[in-house]
N, C-alpha and C. Protein backbone atom coordinates (compact mmCIF):
# COMPACT_ATOMS: atom_id res chain seq x y z
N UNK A 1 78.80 -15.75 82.44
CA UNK A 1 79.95 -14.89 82.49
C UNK A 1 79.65 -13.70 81.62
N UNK A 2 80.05 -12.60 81.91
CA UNK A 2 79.72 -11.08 81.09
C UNK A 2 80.64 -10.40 81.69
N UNK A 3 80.70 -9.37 80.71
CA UNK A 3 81.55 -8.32 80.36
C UNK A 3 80.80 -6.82 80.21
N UNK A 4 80.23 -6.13 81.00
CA UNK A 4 79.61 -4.71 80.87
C UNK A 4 80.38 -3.69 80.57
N UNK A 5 80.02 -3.07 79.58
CA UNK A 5 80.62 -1.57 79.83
C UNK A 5 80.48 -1.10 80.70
N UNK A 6 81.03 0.37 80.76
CA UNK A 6 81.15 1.31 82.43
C UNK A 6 80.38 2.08 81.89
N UNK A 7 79.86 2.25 80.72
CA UNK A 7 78.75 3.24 80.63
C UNK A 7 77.65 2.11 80.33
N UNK A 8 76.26 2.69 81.12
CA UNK A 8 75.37 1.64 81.18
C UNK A 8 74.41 1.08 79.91
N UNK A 9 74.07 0.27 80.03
CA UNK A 9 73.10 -0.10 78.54
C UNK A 9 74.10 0.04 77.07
N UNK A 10 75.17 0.42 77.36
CA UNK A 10 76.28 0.61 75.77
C UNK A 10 76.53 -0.05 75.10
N UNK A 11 77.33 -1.29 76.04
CA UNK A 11 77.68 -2.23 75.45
C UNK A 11 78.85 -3.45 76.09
N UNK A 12 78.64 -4.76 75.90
CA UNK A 12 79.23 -5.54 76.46
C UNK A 12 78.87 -6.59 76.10
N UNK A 13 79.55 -7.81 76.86
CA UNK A 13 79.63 -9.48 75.67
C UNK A 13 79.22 -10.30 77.04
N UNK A 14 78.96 -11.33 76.63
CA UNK A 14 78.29 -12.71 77.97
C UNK A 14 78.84 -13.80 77.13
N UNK A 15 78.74 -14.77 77.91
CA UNK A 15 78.79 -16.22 77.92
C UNK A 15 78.08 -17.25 78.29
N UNK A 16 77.30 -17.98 78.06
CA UNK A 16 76.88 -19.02 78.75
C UNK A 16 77.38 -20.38 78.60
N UNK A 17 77.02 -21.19 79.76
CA UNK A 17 77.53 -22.50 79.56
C UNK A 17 77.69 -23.11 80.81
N UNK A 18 77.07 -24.50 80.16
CA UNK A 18 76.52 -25.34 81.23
C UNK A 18 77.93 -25.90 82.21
N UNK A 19 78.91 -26.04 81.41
CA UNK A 19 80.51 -26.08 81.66
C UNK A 19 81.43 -24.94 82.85
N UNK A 20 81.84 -24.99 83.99
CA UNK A 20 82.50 -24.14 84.64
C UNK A 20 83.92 -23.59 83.27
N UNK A 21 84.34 -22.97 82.75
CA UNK A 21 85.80 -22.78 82.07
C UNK A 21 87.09 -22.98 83.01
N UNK A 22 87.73 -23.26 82.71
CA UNK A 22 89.43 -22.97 83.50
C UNK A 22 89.71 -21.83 83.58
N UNK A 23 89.08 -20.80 82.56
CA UNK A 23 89.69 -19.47 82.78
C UNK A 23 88.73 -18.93 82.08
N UNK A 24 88.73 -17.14 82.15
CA UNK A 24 87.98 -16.37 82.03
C UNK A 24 88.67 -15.26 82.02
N UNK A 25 88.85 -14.50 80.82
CA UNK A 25 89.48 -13.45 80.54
C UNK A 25 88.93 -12.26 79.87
N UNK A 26 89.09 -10.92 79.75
CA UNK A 26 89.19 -9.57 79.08
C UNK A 26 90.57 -9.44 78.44
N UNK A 27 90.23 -8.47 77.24
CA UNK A 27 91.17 -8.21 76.69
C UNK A 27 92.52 -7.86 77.88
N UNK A 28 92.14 -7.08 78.75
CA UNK A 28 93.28 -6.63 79.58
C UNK A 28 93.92 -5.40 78.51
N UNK A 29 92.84 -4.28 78.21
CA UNK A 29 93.47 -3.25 77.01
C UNK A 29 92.44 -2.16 77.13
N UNK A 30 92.61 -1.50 78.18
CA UNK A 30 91.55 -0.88 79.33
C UNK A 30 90.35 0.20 78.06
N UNK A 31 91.36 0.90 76.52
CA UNK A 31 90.60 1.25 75.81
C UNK A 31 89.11 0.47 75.55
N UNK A 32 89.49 -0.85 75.54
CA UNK A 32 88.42 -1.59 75.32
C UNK A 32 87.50 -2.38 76.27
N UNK A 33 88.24 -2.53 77.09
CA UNK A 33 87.97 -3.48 78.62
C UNK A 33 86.67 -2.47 79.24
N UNK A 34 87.00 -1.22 78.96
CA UNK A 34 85.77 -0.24 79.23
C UNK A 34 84.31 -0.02 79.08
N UNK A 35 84.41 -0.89 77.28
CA UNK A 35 82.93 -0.75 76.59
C UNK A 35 83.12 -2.49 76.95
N UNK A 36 83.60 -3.28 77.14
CA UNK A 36 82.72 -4.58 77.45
C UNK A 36 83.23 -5.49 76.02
N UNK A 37 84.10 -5.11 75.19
CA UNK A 37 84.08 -5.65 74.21
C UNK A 37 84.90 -7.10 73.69
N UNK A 38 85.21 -7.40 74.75
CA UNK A 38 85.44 -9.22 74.57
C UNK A 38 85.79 -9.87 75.72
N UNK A 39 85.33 -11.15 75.65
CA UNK A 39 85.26 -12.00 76.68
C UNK A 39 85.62 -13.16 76.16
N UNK A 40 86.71 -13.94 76.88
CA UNK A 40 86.88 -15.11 76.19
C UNK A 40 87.35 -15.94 77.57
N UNK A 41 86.73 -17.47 77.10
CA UNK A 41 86.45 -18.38 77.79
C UNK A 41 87.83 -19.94 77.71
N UNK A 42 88.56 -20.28 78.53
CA UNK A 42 88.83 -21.47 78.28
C UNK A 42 88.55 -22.75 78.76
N UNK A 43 87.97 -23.78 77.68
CA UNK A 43 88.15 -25.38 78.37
C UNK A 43 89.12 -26.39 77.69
N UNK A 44 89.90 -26.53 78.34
CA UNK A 44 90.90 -27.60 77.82
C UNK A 44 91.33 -26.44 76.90
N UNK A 45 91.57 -27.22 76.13
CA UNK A 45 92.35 -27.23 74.54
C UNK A 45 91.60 -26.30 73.37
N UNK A 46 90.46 -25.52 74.41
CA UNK A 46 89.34 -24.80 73.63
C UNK A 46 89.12 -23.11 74.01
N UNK A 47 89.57 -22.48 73.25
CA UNK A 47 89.13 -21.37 73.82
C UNK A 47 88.01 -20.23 72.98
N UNK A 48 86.72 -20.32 73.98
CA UNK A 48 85.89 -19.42 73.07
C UNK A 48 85.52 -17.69 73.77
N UNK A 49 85.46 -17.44 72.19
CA UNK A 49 85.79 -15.88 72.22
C UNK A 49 83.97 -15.30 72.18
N UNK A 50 83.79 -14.42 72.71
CA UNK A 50 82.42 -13.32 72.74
C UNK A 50 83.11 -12.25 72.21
N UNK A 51 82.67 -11.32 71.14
CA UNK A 51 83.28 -10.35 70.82
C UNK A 51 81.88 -9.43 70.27
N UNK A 52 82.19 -8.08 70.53
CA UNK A 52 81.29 -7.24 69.66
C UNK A 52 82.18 -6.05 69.34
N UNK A 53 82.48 -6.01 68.11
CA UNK A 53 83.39 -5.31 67.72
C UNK A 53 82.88 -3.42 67.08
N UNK A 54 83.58 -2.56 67.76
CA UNK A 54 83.14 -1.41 67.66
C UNK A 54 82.36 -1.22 66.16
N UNK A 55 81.40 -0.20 66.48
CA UNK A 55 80.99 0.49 64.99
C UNK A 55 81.80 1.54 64.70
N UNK A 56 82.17 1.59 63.11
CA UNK A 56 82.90 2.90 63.15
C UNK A 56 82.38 3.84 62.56
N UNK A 57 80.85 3.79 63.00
CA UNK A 57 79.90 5.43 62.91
C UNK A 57 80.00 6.57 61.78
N UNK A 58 78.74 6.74 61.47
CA UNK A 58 78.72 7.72 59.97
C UNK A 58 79.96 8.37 60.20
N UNK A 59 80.43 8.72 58.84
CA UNK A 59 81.94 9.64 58.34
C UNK A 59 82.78 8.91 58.79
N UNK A 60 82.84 7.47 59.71
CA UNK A 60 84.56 6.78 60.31
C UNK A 60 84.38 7.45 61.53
N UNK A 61 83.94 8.06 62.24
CA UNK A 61 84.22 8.95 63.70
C UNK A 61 85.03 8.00 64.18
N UNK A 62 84.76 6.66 64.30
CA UNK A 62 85.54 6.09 65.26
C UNK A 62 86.04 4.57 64.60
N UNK A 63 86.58 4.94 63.12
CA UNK A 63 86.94 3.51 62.15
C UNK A 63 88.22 3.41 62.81
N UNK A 64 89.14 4.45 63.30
CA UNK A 64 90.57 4.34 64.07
C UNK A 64 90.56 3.33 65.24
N UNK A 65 89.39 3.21 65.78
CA UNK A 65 89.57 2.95 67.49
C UNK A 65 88.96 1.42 66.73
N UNK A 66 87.85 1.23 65.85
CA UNK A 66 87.63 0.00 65.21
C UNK A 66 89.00 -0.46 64.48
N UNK A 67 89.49 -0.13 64.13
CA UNK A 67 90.51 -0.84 63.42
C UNK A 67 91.45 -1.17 64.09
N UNK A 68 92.20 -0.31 65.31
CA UNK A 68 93.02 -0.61 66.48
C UNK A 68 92.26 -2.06 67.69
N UNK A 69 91.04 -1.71 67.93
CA UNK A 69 90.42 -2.64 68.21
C UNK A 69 90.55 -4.22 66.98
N UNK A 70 90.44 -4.42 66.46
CA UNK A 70 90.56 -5.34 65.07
C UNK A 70 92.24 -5.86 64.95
N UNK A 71 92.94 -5.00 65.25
CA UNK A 71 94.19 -5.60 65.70
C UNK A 71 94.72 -6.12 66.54
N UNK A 72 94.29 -5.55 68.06
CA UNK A 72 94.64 -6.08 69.36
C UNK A 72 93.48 -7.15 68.80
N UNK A 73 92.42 -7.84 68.76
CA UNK A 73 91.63 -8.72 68.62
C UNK A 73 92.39 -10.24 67.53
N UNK A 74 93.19 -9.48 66.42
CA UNK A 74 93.79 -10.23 66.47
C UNK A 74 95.11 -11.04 66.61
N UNK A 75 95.69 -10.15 67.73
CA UNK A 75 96.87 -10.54 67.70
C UNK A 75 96.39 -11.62 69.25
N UNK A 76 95.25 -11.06 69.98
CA UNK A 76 94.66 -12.12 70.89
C UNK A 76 94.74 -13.32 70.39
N UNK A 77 93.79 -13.21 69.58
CA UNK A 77 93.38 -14.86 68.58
C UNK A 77 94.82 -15.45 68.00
N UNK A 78 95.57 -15.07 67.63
CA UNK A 78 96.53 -15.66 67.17
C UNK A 78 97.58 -16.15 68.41
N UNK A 79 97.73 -15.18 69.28
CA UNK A 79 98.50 -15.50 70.47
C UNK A 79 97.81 -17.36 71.69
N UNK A 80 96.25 -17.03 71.35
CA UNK A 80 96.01 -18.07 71.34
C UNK A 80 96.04 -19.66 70.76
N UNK A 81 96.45 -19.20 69.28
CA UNK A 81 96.48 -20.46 68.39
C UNK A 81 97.85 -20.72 69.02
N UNK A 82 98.82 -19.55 68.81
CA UNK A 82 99.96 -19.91 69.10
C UNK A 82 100.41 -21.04 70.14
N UNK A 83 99.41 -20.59 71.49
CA UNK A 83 99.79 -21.35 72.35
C UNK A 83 98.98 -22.78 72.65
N UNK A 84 98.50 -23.42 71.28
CA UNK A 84 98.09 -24.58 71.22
C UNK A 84 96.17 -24.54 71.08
N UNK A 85 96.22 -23.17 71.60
CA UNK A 85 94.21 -23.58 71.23
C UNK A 85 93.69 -23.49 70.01
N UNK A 86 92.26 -24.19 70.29
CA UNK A 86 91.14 -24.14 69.01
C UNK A 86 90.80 -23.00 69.59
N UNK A 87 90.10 -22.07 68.63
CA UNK A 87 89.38 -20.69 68.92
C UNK A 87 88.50 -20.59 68.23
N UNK A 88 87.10 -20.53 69.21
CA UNK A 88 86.06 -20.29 68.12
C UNK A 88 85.59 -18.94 68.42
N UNK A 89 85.25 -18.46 67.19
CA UNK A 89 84.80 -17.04 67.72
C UNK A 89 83.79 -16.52 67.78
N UNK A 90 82.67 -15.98 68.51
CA UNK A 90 81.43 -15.48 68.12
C UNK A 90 81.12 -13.79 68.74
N UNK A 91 80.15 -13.52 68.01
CA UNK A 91 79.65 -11.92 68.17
C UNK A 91 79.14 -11.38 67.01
N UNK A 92 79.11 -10.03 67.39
CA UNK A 92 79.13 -9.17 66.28
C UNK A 92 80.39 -8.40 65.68
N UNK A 93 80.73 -8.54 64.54
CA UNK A 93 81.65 -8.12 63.76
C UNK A 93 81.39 -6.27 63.55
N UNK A 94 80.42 -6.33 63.27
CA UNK A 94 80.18 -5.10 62.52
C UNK A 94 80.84 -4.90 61.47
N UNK A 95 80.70 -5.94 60.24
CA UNK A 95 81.68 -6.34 59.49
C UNK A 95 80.30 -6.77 58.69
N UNK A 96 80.42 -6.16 57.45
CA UNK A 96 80.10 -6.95 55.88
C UNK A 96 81.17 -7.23 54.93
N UNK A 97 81.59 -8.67 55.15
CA UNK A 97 82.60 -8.84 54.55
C UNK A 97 82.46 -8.50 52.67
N UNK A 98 81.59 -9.50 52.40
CA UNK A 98 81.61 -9.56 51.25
C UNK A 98 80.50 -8.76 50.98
N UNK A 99 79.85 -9.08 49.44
CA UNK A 99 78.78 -8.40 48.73
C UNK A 99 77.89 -9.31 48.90
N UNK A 100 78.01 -10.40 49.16
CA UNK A 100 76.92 -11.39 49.58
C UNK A 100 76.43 -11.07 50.73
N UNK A 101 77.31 -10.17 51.86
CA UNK A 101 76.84 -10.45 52.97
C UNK A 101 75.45 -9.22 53.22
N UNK A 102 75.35 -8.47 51.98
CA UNK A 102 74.14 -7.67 52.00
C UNK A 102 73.16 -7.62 51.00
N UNK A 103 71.77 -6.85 51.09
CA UNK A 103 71.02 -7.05 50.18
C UNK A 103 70.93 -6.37 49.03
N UNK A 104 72.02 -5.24 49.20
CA UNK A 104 71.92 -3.78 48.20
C UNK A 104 73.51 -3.64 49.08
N UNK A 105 74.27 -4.18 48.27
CA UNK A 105 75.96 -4.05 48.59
C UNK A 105 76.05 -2.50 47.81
N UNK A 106 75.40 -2.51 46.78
CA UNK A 106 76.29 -0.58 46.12
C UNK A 106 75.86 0.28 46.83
N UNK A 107 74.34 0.19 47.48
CA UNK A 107 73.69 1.37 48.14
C UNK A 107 74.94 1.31 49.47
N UNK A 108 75.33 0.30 49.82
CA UNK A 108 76.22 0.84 51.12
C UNK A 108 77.34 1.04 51.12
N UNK A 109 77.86 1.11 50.10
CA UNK A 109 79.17 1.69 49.28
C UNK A 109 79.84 2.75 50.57
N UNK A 110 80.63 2.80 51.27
CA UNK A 110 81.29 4.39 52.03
C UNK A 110 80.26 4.05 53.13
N UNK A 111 79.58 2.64 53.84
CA UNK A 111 78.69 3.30 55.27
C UNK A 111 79.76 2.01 56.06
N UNK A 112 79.44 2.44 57.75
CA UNK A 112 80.16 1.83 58.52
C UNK A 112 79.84 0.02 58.30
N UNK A 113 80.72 -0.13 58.69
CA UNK A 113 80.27 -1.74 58.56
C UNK A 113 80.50 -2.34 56.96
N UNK A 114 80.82 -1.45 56.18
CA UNK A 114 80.93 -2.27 54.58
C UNK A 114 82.35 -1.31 54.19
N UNK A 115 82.68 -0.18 54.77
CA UNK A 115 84.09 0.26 54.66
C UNK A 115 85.04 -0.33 53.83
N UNK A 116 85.66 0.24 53.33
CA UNK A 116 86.96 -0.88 52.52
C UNK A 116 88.20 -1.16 53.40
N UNK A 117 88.08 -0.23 54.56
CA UNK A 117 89.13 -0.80 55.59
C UNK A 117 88.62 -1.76 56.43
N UNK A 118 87.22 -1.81 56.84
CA UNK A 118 87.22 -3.01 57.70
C UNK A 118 87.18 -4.62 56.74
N UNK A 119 86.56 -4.35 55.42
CA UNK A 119 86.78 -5.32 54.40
C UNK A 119 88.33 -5.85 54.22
N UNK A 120 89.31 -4.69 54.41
CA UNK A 120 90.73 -5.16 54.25
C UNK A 120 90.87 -5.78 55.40
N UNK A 121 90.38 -5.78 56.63
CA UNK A 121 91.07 -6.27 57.53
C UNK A 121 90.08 -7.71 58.16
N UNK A 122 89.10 -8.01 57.39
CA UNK A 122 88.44 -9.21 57.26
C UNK A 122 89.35 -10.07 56.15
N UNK A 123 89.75 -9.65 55.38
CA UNK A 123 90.15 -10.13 54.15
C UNK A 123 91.29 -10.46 54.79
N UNK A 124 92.51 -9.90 55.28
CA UNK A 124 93.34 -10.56 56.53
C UNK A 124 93.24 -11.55 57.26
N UNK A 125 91.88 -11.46 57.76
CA UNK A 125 91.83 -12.04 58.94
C UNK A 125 91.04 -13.88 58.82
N UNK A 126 90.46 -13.78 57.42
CA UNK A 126 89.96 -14.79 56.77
C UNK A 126 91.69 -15.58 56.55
N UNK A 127 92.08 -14.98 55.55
CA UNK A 127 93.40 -15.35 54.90
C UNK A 127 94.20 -15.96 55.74
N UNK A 128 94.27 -16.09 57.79
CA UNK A 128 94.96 -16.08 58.42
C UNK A 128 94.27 -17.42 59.16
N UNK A 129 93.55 -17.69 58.37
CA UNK A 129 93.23 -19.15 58.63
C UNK A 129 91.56 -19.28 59.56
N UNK A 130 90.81 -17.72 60.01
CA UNK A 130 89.65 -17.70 60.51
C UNK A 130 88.88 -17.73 59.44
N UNK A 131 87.90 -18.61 59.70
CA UNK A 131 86.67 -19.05 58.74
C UNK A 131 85.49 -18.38 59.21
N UNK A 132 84.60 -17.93 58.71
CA UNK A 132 83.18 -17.38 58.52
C UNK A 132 82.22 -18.99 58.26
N UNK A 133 81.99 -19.57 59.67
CA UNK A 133 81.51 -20.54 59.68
C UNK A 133 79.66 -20.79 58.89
N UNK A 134 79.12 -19.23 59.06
CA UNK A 134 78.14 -18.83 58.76
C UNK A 134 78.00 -19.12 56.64
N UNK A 135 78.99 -18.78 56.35
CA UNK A 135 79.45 -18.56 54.84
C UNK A 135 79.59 -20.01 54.33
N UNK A 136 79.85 -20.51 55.02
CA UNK A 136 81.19 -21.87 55.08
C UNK A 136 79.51 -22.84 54.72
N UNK A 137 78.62 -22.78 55.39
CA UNK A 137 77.58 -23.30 55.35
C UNK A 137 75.96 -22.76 54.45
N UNK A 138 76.56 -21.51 53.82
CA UNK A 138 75.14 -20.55 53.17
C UNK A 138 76.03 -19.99 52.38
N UNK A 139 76.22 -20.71 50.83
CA UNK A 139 77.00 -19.87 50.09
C UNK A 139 75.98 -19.13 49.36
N UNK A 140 74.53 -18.94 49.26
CA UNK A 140 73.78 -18.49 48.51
C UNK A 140 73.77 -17.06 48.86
N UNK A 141 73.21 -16.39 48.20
CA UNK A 141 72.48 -14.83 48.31
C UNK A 141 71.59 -15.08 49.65
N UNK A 142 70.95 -14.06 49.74
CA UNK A 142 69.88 -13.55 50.31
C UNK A 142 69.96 -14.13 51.64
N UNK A 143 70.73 -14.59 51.92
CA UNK A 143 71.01 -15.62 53.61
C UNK A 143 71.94 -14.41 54.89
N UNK A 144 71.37 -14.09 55.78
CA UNK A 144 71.98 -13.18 56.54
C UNK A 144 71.66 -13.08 57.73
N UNK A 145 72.72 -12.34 58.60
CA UNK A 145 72.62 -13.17 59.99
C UNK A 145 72.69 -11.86 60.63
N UNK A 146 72.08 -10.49 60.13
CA UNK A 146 71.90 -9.58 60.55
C UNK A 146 71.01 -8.42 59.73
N UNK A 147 70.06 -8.17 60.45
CA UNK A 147 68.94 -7.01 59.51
C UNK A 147 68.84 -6.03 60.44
N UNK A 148 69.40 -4.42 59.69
CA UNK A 148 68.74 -3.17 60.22
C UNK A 148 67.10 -3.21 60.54
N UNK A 149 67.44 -2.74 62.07
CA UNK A 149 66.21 -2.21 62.77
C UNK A 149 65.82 -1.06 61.97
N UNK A 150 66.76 -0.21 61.86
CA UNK A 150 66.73 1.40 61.37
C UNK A 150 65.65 0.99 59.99
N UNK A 151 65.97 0.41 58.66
CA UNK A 151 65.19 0.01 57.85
C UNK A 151 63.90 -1.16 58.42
N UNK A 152 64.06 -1.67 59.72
CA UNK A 152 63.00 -2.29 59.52
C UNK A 152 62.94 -3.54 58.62
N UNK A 153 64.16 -3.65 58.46
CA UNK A 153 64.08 -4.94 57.37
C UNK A 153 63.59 -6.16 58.03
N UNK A 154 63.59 -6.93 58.39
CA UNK A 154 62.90 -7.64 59.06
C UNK A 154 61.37 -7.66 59.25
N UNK A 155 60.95 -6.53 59.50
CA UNK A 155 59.35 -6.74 59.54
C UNK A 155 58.57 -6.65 58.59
């Protein structure tokens, strides 16, 4: 199951699974339904989420449309608990929550992705009963589940 953007190679979410779902949904929130940016799956009593959540690009260009995005996302997830499901969630956040979650947290002080608004609205969204299953299991330093290409970190 996938979700493409309308502009090609941009961006969009998939699913796999050996399982048919009962259902198969998009946000239904055409701002977003456009770039591909969530897909969520139900079985039974289970509903799992694909998400890749906007960047909000040197200077914030687009921290508004990330943060509006970040709301409809979770009023989804909650509308789901509401109505009896487990929700698990996976993707990309574009989210450094904490200072753990980087290797040089001051050098990225003011860059997308370590923002103090998307931090406020992780810090929400933790608080609201979603767990960072990744964290939950690697409370140490240096453990990370994403490295800039741009630096090359990785190689």
């Amino acid at each position: 199951y996938f979700h493409s953007a309308q502009r090609p190679g941009y961006s969009g979410t998939a699913l796999f699974s050996k399982r048919a779902p009962d259902a198969v949904r998009f946000f239904g929130v055409p701002a977003f339904d456009c770039e591909g940016r969530m897909l969520a799956a139900r079985f039974g009593e289970l509903t799992v989420v694909s998400a890749y959540f906007p960047n909000a690009q040197e200077g914030g260009k687009r921290l508004a449309y990330k943060l509006d995005f970040c709301a409809a996302f979770r009023a989804f997830c909650d509308e789901e608990r509401t109505a009896g499901q487990h929700v698990i969630l996976c993707g990309d956040y574009n989210i450094a929550h904490k200072e753990i979650d980087l290797a040089h947290p001051q050098e990225n002080e003011g860059n997308p992705g370590f923002l103090p608004q998307e931090r406020a609205w992780m810090d929400t969204f933790t608080e609201a009963g979603y767990a960072d299953s990744f964290r939950a299991f690697c409370t140490e330093g240096q453990q990370y589940t994403w490295w800039s290409y741009r630096a090359r970190a990785r190689a």
